[in-house]
N, C-alpha and C. Protein backbone atom coordinates (compact mmCIF):
# COMPACT_ATOMS: atom_id res chain seq x y z
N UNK A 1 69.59 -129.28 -25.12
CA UNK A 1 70.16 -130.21 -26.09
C UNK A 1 71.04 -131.19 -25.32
N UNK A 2 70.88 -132.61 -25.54
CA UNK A 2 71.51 -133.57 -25.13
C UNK A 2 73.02 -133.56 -25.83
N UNK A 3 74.01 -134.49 -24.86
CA UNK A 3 75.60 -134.22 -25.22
C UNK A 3 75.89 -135.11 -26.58
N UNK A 4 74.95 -135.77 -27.29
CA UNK A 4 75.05 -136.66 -28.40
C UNK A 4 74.44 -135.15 -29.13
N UNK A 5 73.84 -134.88 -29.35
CA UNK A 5 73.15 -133.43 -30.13
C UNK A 5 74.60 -133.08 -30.09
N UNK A 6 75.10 -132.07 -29.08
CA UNK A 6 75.88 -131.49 -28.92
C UNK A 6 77.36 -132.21 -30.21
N UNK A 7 77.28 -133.29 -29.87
CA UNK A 7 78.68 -134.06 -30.30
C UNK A 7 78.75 -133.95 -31.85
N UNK A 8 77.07 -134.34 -32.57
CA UNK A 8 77.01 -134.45 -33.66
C UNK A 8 76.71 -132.80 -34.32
N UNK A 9 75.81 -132.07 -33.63
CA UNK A 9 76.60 -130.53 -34.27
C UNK A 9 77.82 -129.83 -34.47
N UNK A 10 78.38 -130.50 -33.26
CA UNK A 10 80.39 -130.35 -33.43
C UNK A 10 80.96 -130.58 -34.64
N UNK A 11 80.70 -131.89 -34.81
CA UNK A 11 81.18 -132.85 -36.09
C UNK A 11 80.71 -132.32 -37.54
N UNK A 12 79.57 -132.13 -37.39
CA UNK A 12 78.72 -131.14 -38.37
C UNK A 12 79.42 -129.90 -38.98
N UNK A 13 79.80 -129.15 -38.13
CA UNK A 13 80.67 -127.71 -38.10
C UNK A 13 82.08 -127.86 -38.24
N UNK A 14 82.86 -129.32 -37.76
CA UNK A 14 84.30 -128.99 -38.11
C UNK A 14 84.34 -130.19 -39.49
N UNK A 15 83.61 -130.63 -40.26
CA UNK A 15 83.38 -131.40 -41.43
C UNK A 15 83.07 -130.17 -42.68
N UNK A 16 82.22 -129.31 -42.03
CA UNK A 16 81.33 -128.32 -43.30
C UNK A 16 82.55 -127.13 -43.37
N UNK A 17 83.49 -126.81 -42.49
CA UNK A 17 84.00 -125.36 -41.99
C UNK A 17 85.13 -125.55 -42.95
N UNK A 18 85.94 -126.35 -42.98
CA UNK A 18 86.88 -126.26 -44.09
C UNK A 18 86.77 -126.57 -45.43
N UNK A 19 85.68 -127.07 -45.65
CA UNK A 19 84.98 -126.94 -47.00
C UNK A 19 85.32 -125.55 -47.65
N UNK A 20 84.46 -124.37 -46.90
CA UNK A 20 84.29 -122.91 -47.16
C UNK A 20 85.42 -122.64 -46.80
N UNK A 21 86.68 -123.20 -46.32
CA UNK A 21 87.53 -122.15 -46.23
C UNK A 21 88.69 -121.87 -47.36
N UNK A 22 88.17 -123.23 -48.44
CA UNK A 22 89.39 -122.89 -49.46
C UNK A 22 89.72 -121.96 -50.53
N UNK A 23 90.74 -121.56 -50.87
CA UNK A 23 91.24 -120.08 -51.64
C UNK A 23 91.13 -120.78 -52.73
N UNK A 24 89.79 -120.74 -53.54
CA UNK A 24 90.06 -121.00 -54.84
C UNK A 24 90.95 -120.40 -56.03
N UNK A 25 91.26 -119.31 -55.66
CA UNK A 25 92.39 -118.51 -56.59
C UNK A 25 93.61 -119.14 -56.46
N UNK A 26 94.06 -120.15 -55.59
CA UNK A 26 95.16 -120.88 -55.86
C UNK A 26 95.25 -122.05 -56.87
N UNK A 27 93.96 -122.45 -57.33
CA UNK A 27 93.63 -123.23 -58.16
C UNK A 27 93.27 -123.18 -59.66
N UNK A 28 93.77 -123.76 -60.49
CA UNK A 28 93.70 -123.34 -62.08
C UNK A 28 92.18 -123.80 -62.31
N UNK A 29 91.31 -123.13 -63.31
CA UNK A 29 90.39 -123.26 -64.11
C UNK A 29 90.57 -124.44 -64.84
N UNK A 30 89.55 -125.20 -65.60
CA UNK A 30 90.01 -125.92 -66.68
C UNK A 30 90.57 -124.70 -67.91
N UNK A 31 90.07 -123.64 -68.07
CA UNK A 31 90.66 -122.89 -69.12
C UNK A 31 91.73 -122.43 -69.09
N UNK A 32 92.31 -122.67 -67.78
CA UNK A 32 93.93 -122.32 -67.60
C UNK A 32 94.57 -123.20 -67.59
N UNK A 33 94.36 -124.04 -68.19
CA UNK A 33 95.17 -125.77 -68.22
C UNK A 33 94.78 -126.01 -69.48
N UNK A 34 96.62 -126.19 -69.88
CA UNK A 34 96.44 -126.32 -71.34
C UNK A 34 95.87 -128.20 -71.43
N UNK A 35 96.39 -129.11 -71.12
CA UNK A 35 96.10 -130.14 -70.86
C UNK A 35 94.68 -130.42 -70.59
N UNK A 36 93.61 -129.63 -69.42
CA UNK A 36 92.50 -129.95 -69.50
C UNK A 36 91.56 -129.05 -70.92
N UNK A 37 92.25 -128.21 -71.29
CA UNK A 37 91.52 -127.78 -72.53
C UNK A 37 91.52 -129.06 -73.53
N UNK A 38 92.74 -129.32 -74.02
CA UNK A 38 92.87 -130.36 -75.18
C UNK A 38 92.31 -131.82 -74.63
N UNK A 39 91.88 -132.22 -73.46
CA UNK A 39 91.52 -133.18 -73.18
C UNK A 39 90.09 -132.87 -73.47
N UNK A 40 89.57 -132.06 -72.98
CA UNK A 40 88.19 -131.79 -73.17
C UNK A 40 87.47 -131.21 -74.79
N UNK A 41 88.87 -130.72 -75.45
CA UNK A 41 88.28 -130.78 -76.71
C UNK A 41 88.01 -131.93 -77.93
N UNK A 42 88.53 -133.27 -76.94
CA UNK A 42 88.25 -134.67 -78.45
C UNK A 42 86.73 -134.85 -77.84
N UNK A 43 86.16 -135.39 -79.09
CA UNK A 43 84.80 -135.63 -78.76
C UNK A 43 85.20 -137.24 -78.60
N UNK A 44 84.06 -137.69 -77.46
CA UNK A 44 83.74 -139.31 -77.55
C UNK A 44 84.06 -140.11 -78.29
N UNK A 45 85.12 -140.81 -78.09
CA UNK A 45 85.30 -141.71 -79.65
C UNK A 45 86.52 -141.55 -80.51
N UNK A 46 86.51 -140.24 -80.60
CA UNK A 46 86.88 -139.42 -82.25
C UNK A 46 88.57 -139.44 -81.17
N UNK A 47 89.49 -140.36 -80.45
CA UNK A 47 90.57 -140.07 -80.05
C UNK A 47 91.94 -140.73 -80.66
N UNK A 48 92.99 -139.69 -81.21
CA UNK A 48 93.67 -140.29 -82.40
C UNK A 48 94.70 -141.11 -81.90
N UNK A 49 94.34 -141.41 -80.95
CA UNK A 49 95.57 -142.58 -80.30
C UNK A 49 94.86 -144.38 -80.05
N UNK A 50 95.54 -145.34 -80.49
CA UNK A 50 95.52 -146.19 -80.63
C UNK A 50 96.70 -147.61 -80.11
N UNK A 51 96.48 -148.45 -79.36
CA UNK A 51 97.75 -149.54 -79.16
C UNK A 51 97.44 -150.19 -80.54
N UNK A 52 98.85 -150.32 -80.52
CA UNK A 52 99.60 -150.92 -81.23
C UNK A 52 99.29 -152.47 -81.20
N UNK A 53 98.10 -153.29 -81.69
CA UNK A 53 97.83 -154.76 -80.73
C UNK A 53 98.65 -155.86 -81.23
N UNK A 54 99.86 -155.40 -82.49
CA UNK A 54 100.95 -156.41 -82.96
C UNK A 54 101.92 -156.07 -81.46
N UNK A 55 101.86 -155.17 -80.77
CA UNK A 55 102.97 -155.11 -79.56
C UNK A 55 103.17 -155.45 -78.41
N UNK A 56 102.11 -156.05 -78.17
CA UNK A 56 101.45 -156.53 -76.80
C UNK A 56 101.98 -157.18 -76.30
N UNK A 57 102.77 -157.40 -75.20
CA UNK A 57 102.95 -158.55 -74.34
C UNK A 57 102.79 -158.73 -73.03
N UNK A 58 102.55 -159.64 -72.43
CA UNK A 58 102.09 -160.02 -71.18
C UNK A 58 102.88 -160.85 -70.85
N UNK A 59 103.19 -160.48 -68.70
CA UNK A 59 104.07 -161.81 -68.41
C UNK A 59 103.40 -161.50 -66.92
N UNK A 60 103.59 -161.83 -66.54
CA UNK A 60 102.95 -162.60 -65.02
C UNK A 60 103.04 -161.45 -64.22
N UNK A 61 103.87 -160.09 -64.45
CA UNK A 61 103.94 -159.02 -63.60
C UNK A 61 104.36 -158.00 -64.99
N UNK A 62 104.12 -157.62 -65.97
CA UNK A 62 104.38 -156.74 -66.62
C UNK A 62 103.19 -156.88 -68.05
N UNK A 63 102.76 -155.93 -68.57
CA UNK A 63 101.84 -155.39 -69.82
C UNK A 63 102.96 -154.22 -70.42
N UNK A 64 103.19 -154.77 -71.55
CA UNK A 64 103.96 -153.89 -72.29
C UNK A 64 103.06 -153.74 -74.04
N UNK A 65 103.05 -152.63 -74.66
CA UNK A 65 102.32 -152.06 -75.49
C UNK A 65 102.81 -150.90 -76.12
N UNK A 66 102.54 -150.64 -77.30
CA UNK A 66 102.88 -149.17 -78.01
C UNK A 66 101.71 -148.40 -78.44
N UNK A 67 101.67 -146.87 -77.72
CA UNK A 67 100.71 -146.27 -78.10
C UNK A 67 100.65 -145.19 -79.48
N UNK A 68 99.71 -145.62 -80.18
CA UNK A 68 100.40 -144.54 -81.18
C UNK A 68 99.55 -143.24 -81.61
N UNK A 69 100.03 -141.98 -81.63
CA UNK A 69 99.45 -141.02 -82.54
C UNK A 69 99.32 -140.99 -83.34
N UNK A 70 97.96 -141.33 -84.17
CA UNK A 70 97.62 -140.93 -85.82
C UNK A 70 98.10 -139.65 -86.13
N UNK A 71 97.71 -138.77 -85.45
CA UNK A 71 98.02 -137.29 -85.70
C UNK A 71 99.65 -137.23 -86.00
N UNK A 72 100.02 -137.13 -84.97
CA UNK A 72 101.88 -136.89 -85.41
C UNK A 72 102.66 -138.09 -86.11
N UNK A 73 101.95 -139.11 -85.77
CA UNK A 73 102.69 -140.39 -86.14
C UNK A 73 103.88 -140.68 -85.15
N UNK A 74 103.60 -140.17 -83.67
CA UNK A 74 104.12 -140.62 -82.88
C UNK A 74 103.99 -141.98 -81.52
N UNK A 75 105.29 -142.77 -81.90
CA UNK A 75 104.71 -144.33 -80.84
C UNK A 75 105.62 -143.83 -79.66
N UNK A 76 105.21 -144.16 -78.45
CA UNK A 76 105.02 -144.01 -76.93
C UNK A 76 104.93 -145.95 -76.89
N UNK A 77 105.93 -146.19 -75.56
CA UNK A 77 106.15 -147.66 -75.29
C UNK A 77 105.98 -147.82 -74.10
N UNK A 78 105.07 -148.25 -73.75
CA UNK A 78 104.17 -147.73 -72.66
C UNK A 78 104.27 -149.55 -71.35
N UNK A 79 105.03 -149.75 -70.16
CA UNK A 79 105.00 -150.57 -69.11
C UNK A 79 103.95 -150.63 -67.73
C-alpha cells in the first residue's frame, strides 16, 4: 500500500472511531424531555401560538412582536 492509501485509511479510522465511542446513556431520549415530548405532540399546523401582527415593529436593527397563546391566553414580547 502506497503512503497516500496509508494517509487516507488513517483519516478514515480517526473520523469513524469517535463516532462509536459515544456514551449514549449520557444523553436524554426524546421521551425524557418534557419539551421534546410537547413539541412533538402539536400536529402540523394545529399550533396555538400566534404574533400579534397589530404589534409589529421594525427599525433598521430591531423586530419587535407579541407572541400569543390561544391556549392560556398568554402574550410573550418577543426582540
Amino acid at each position: 500500500m502506497n503512503t497516500v492509501g496509508l494517509v487516507v485509511l488513517t483519516l478514515i479510522g480517526l473520523i469513524c472511531h469517535p463516532s462509536q465511542t459515544v456514551d449514549r446513556s449520557k444523553f436524554k431520549t426524546c421521551q425524557q424531555s418534557g419539551f421534546c415530548r410537547r413539541a412533538r405532540a402539536v400536529e402540523p399546523g394545529q399550533t396555538p401560538f400566534y404574533v400579534d401582527l397589530t404589534t409589529v415593529t421594525v427599525s433598521s436593527t430591531l423586530v419587535e412582536a407579541v407572541i400569543v397563546n390561544e391556549k392560556v391566553r398568554k402574550e410573550l414580547k418577543t426582540q
